[in-house]
N, C-alpha and C. Protein backbone atom coordinates (compact mmCIF):
# COMPACT_ATOMS: atom_id res chain seq x y z
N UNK A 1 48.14 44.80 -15.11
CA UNK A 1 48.48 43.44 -14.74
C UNK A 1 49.75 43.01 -15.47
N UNK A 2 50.51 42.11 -15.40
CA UNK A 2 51.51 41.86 -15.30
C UNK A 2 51.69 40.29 -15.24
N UNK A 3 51.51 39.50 -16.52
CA UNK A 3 51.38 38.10 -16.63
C UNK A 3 52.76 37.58 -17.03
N UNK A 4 53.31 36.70 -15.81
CA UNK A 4 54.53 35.94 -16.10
C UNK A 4 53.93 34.23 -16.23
N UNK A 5 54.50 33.86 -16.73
CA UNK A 5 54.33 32.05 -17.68
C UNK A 5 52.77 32.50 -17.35
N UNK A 6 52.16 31.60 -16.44
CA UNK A 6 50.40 31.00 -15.96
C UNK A 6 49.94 31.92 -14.47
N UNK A 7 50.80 32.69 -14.00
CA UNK A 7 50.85 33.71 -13.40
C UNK A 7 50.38 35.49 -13.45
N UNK A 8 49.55 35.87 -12.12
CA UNK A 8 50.01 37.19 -12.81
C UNK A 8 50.33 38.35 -11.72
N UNK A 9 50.43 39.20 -11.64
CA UNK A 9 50.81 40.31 -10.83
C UNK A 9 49.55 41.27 -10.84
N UNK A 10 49.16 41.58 -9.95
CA UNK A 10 47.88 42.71 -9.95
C UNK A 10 47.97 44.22 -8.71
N UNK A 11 48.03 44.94 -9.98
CA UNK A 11 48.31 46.57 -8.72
C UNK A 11 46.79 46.78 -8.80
N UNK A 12 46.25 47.10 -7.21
CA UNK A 12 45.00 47.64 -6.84
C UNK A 12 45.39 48.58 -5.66
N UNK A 13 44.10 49.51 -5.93
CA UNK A 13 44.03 50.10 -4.56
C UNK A 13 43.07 49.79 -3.99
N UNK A 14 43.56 49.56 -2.50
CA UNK A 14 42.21 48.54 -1.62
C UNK A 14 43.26 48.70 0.23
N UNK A 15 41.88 47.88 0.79
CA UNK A 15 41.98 47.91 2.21
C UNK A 15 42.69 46.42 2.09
N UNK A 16 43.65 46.22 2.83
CA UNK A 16 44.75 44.91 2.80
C UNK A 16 43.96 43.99 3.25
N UNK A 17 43.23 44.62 4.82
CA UNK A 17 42.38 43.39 5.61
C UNK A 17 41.30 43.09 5.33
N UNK A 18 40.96 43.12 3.72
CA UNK A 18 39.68 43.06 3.48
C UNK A 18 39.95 42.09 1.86
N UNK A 19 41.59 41.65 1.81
CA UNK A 19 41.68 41.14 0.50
C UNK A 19 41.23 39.51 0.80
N UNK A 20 40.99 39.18 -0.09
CA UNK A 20 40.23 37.57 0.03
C UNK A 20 41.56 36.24 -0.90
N UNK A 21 42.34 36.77 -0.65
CA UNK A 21 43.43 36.29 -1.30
C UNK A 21 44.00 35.00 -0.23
N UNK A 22 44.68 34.44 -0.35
CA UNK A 22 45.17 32.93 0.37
C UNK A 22 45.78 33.71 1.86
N UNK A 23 46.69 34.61 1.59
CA UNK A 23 47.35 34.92 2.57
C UNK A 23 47.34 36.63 2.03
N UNK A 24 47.48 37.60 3.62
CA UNK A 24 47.94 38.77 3.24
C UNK A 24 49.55 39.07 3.89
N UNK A 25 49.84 39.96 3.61
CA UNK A 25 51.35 40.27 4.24
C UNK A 25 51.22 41.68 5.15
N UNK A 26 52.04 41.21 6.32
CA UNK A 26 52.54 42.34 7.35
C UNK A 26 53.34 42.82 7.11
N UNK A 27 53.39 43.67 7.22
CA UNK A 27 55.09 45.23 6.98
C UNK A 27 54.96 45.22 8.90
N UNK A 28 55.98 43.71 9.41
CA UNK A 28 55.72 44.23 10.78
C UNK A 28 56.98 44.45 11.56
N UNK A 29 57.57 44.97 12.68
CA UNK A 29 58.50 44.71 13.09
C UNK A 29 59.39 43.73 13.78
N UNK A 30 60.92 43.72 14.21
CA UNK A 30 60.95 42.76 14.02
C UNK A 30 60.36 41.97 16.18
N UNK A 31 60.02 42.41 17.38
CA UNK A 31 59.47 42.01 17.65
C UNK A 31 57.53 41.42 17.89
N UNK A 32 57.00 41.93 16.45
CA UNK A 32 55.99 41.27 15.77
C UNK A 32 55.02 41.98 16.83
N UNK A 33 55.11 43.31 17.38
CA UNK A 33 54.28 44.01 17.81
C UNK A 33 53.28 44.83 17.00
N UNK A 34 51.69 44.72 16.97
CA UNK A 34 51.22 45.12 15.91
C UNK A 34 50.72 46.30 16.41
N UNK A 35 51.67 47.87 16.54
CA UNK A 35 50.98 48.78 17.28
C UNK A 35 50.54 49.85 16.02
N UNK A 36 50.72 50.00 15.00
CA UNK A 36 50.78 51.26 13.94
C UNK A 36 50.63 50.79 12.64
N UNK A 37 50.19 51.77 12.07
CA UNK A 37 49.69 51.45 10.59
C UNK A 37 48.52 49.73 9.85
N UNK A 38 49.63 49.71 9.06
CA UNK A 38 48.89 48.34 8.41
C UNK A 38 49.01 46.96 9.41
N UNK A 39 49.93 46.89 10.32
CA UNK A 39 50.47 45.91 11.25
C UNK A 39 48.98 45.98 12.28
N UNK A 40 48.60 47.61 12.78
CA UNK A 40 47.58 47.56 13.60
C UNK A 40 46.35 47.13 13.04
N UNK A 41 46.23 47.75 11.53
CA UNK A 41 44.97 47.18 10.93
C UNK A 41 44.59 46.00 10.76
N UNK A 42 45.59 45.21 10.35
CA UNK A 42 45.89 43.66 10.41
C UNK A 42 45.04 43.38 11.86
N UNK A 43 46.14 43.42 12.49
CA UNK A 43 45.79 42.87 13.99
C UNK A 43 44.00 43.23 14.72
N UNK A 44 43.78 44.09 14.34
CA UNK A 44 42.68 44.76 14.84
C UNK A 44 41.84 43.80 14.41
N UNK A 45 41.47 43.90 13.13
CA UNK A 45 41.12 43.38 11.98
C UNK A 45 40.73 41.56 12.16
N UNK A 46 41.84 41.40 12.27
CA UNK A 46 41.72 40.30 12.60
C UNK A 46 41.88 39.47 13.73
N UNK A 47 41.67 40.39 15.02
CA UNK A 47 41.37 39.22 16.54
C UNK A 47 42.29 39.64 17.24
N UNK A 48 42.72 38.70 18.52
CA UNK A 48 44.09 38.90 19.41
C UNK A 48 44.29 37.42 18.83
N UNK A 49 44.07 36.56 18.10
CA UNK A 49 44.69 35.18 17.80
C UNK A 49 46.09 35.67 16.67
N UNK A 50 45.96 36.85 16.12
CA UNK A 50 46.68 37.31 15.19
C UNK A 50 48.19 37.93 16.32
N UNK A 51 48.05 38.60 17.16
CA UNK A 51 48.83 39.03 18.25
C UNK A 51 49.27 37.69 19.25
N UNK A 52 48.23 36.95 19.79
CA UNK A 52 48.72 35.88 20.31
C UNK A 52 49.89 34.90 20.08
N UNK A 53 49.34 34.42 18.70
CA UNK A 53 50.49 33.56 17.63
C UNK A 53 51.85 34.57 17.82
N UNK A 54 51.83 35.36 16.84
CA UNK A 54 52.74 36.42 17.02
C UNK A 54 53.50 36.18 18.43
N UNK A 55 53.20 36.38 19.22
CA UNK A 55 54.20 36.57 21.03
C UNK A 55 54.81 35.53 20.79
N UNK A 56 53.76 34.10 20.84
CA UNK A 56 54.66 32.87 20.70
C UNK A 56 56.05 32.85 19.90
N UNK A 57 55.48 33.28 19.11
CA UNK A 57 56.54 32.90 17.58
C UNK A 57 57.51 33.62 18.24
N UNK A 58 57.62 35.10 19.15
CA UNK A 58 58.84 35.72 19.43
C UNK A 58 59.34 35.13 21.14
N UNK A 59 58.44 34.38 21.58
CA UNK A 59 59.11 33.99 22.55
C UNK A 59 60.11 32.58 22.26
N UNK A 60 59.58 32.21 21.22
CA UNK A 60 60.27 31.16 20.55
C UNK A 60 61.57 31.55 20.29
N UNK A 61 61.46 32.25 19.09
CA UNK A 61 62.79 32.34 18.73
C UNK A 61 64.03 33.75 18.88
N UNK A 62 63.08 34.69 19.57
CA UNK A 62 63.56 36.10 20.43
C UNK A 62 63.37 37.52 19.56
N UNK A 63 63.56 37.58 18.25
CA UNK A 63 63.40 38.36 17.39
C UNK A 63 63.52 38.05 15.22
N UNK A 64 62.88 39.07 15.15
CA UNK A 64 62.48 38.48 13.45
C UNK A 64 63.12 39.38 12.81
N UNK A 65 64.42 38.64 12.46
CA UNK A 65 65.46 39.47 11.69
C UNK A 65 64.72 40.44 10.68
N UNK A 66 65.54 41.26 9.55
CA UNK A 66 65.32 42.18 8.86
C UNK A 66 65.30 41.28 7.22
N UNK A 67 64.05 40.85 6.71
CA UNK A 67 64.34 40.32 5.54
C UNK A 67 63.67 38.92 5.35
N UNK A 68 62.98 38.31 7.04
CA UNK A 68 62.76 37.25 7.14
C UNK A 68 61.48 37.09 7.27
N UNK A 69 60.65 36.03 7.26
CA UNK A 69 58.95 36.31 7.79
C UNK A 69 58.60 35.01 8.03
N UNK A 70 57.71 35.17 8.73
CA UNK A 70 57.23 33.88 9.94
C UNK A 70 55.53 34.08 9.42
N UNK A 71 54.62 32.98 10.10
CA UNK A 71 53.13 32.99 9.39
C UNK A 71 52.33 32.87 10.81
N UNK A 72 51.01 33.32 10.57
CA UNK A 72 50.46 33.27 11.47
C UNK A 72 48.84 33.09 11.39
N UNK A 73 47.97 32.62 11.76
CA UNK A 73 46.74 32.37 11.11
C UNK A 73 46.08 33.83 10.99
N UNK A 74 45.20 33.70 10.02
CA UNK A 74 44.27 35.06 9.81
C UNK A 74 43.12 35.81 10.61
N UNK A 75 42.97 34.79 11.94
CA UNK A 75 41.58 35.01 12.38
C UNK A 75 40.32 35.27 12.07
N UNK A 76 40.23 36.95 11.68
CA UNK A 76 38.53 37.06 11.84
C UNK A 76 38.86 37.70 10.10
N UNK A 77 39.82 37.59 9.52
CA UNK A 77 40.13 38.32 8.39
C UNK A 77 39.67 37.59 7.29
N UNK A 78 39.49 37.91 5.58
CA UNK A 78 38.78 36.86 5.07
C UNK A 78 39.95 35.54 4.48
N UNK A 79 41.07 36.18 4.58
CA UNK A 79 42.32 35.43 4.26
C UNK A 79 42.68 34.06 4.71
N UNK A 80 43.50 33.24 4.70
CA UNK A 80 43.39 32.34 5.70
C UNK A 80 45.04 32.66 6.57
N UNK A 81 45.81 33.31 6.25
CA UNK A 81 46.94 33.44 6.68
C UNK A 81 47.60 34.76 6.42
N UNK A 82 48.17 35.38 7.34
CA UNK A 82 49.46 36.56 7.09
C UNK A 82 50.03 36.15 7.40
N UNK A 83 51.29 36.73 6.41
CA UNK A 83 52.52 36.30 6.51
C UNK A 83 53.00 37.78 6.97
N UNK A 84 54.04 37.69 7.59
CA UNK A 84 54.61 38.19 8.57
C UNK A 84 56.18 39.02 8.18
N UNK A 85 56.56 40.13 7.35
CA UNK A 85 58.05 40.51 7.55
C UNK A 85 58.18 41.35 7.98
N UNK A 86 59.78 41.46 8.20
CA UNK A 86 60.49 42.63 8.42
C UNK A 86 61.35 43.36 7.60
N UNK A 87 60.50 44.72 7.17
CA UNK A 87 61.54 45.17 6.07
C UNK A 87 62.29 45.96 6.67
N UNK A 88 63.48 46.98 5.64
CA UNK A 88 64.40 47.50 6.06
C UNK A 88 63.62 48.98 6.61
N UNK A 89 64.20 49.43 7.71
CA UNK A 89 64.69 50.82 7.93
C UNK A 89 65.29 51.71 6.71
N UNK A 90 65.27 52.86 6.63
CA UNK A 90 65.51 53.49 5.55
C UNK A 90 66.74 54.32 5.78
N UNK A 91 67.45 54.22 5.49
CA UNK A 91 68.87 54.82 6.55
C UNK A 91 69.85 53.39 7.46
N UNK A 92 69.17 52.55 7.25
CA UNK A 92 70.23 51.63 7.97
C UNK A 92 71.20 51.03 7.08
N UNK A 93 71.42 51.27 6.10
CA UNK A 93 72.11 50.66 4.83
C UNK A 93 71.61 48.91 4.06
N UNK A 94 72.22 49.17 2.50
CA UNK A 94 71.68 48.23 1.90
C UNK A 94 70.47 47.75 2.18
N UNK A 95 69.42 48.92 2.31
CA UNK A 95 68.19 48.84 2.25
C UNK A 95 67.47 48.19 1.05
N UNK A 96 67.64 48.41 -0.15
CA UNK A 96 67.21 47.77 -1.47
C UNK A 96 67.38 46.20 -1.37
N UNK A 97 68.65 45.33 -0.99
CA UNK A 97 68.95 44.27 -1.12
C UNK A 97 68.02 43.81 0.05
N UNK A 98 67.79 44.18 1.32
CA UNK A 98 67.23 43.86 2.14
C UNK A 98 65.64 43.81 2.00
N UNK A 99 64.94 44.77 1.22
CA UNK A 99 63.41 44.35 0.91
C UNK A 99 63.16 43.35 -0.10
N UNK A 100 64.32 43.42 -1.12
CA UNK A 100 64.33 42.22 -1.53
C UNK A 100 64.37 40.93 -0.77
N UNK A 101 64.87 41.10 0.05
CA UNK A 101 65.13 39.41 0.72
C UNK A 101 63.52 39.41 1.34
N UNK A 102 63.19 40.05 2.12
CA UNK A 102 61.99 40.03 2.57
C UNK A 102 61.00 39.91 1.65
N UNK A 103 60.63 40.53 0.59
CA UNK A 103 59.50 39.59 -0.17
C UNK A 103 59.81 38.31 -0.90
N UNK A 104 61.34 37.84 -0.50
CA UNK A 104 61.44 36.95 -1.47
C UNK A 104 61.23 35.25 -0.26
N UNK A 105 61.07 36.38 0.77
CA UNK A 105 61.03 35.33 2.17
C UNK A 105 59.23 35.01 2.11
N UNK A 106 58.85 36.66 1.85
CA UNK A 106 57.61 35.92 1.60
C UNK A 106 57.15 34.98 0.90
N UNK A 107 56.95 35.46 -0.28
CA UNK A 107 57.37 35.25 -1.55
C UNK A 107 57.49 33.27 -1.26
N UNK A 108 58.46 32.75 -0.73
CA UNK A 108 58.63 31.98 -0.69
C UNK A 108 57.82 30.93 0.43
N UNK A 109 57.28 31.59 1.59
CA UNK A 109 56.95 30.96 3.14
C UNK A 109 55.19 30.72 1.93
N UNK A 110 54.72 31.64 0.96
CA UNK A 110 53.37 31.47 0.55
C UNK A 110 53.61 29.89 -0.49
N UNK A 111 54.85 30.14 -0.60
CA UNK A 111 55.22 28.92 -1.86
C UNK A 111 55.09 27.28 -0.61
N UNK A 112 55.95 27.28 0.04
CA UNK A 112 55.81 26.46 1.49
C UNK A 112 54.25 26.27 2.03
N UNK A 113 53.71 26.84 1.54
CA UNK A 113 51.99 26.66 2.30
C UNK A 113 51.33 26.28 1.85
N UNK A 114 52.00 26.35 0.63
CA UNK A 114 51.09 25.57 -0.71
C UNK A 114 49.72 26.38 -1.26
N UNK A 115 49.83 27.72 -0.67
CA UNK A 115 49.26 28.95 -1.30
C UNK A 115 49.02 29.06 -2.66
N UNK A 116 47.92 29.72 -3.38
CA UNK A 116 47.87 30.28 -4.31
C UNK A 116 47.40 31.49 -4.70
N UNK A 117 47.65 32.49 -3.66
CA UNK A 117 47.56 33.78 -3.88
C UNK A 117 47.90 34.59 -2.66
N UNK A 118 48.43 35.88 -2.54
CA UNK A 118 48.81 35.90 -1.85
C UNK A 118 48.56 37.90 -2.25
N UNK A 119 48.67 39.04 -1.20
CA UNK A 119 48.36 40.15 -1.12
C UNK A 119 49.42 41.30 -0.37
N UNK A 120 50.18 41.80 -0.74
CA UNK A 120 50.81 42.56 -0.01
C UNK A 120 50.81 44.11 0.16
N UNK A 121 51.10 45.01 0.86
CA UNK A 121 51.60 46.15 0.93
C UNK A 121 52.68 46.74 0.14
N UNK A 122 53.07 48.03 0.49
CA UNK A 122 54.60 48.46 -0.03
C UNK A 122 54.84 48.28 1.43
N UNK A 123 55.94 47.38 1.52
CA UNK A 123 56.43 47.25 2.45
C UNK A 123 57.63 47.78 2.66
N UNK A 124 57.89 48.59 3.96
CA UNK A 124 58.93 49.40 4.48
C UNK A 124 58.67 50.86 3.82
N UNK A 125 57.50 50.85 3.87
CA UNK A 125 57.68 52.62 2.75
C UNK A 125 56.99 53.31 3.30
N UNK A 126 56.10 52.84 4.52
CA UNK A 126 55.42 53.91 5.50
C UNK A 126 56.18 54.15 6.44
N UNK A 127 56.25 54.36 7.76
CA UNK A 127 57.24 54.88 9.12
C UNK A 127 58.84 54.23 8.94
N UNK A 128 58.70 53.09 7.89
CA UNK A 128 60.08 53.04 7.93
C UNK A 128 60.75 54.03 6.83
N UNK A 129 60.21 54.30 6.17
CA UNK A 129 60.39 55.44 5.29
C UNK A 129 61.17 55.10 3.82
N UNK A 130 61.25 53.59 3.55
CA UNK A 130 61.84 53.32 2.18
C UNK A 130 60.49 54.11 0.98
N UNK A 131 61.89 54.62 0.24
CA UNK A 131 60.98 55.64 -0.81
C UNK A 131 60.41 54.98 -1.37
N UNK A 132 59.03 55.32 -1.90
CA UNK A 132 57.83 54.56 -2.80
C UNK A 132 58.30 54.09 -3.90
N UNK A 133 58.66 54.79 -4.77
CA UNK A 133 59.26 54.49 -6.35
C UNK A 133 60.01 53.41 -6.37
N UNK A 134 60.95 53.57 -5.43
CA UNK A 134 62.05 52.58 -5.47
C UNK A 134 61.40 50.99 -4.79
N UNK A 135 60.58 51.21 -3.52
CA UNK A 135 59.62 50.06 -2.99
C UNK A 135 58.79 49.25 -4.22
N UNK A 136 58.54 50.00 -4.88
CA UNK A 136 56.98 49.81 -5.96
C UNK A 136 58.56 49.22 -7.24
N UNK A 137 59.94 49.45 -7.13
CA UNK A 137 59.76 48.79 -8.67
C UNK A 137 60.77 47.37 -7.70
N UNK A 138 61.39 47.57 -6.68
CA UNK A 138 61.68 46.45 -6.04
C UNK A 138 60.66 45.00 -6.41
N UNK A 139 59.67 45.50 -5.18
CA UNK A 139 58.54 44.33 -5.23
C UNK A 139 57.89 43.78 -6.24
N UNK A 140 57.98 44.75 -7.34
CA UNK A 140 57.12 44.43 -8.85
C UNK A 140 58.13 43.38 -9.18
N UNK A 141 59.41 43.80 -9.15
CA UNK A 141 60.72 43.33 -10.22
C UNK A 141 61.01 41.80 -9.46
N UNK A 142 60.93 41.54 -7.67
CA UNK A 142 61.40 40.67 -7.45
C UNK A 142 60.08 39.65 -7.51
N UNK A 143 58.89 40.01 -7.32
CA UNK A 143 57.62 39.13 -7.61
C UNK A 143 57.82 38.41 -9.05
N UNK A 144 58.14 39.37 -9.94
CA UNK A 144 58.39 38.55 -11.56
C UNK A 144 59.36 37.66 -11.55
N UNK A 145 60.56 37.78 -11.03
CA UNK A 145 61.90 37.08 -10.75
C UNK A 145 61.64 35.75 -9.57
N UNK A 146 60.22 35.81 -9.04
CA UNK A 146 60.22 34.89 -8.40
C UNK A 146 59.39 33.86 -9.15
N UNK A 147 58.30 34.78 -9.67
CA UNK A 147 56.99 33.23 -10.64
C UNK A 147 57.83 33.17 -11.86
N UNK A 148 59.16 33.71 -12.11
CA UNK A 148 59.61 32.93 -13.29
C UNK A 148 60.31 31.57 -13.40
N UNK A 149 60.29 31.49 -12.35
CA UNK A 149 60.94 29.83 -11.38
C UNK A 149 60.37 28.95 -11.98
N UNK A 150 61.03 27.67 -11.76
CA UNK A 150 59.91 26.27 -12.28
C UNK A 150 59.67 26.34 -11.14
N UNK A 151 58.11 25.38 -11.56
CA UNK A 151 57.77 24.52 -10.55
C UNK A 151 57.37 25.76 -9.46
N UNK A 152 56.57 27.02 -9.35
CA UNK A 152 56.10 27.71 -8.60
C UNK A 152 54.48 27.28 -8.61
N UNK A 153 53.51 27.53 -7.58
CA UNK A 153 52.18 26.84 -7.85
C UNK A 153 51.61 28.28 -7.75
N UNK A 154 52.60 29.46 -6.79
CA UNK A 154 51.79 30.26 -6.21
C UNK A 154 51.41 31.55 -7.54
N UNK A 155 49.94 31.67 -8.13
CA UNK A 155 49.26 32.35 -9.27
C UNK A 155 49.22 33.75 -9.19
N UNK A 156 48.76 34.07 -7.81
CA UNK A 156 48.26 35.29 -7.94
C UNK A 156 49.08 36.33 -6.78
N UNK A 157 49.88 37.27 -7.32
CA UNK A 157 50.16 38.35 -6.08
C UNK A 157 49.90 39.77 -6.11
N UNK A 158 49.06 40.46 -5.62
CA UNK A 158 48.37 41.45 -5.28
C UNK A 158 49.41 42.92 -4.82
N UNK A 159 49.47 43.61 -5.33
CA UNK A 159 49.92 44.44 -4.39
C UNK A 159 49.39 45.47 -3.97
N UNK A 160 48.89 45.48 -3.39
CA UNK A 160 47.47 46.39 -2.95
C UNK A 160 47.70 47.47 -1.60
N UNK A 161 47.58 48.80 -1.83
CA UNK A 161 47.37 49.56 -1.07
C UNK A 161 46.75 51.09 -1.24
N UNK A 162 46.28 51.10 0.06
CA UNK A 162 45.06 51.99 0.10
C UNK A 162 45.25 53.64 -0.12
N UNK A 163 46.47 54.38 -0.22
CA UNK A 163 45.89 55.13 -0.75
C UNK A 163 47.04 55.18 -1.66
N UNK A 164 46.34 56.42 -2.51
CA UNK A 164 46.27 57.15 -3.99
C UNK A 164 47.91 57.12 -4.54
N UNK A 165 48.16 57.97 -3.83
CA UNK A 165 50.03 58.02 -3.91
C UNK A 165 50.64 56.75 -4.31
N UNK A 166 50.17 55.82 -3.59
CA UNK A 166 51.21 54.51 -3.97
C UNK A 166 50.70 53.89 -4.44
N UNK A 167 49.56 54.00 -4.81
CA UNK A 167 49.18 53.12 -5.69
C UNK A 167 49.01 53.74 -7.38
N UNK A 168 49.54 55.25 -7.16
CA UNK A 168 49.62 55.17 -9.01
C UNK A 168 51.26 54.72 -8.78
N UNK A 169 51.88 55.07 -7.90
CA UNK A 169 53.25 54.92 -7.78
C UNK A 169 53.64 53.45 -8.15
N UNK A 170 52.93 52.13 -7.56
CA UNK A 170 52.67 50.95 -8.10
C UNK A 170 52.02 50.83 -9.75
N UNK A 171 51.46 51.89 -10.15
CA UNK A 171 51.22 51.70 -11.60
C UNK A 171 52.25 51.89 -12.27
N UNK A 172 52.86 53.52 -12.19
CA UNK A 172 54.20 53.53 -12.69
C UNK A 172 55.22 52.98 -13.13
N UNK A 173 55.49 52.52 -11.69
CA UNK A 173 56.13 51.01 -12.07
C UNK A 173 56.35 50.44 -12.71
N UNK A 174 55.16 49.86 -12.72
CA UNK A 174 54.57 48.36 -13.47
C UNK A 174 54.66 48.87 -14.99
N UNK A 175 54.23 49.65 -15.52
CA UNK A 175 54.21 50.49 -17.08
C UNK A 175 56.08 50.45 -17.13
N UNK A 176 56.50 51.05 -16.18
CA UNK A 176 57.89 50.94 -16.63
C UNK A 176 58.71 49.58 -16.67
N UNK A 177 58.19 48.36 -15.85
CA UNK A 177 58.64 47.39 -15.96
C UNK A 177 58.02 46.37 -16.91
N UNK A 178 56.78 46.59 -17.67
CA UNK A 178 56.14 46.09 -18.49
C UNK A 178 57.24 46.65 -19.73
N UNK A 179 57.61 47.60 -19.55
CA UNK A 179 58.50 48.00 -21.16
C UNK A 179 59.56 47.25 -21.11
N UNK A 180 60.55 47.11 -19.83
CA UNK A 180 61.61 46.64 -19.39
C UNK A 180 61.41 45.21 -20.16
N UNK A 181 60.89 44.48 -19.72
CA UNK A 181 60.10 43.08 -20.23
C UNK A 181 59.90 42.81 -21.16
N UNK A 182 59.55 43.51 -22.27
CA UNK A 182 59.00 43.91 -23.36
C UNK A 182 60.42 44.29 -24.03
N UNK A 183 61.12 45.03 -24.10
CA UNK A 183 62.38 45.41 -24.40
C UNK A 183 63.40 44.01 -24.81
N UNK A 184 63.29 43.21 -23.43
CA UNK A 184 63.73 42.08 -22.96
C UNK A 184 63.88 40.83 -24.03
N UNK A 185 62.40 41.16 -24.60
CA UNK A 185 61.91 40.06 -25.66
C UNK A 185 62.21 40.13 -27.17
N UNK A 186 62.50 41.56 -27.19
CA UNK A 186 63.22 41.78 -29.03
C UNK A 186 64.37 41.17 -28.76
């Protein structure tokens, strides 16, 4: 764990659609089709009200840039909300700056909801193929950089995924950015 001010950061390994957290997060694309991976589990998971919303939201506004995220209710899930991004492709350039923006979109749409906890994936590190290591110290590094803000309410962010690989890969991390931090403070 990973405690910034009244905040904290928590690496688990777990099933996403099964976290009981305020909101979970989609690794989805950007026309918000939930056909593969965690996007399908989501959706499955939680109803066609999860897919429904979704269409709207893209008939609305046509497509969900790379970096940005939109919300959508949780349905049958125990959550009350996913939040919705689009991370980078792995090969399309300035991939790093770009998953940053996207959890910081999250990151922020959970702050807007008046959330207090919130659950995510490694996002962009399955079919889009952003490398784990580098995903796992992104999201750790920009989650801390975000509850170090004033005036944040949102407590708890999860980063939770199900299997083994990425989630010691999320420990790693975290041990290496716990020193970073730690370093920080002499």
């Amino acid at each position: 764990m990973i405690a910034v001010a009244n905040n904290r950061i928590i690496i688990k390994q777990g099933d996403i659609t099964e976290e009981k957290t305020d909101a979970i997060v989609n690794p989805a694309n950007s026309l918000l089709r939930h056909g593969g991976g965690a996007a399908r589990a989501i959706a499955v998971k939680g109803g066609p009200i999860i897919q429904q919303q979704s269409n709207e939201i893209i008939k609305r506004i046509g497509s969900l840039p790379v970096g940005k995220a939109v919300v959508t209710d949780a349905g049958n899930l125990p959550c009350k909300f996913v939040i919705h991004t689009v991370g980078p492709q792995w090969g399309e350039g300035d991939e790093p700056r770009k998953l940053k923006k996207a959890i910081l979109s999250v990151l922020t749409m959970a702050e807007l909801y008046n959330l207090r906890s919130v659950s995510m994936p490694a996002v962009s590190s399955g079919v889009f193929g952003f490398p784990k290591p580098l995903c796992a110290q992104i999201l750790l590094e920009t989650a801390v950089e975000f509850l170090k803000q004033e005036d944040i309410d949102l407590q708890e962010i999860v980063m939770c995924n199900r299997d083994d690989e990425t989630y010691q890969i999320f420990l790693q991390q975290e041990e290496i950015l716990l020193n970073k931090l730690k370093q920080a403070k002499m």
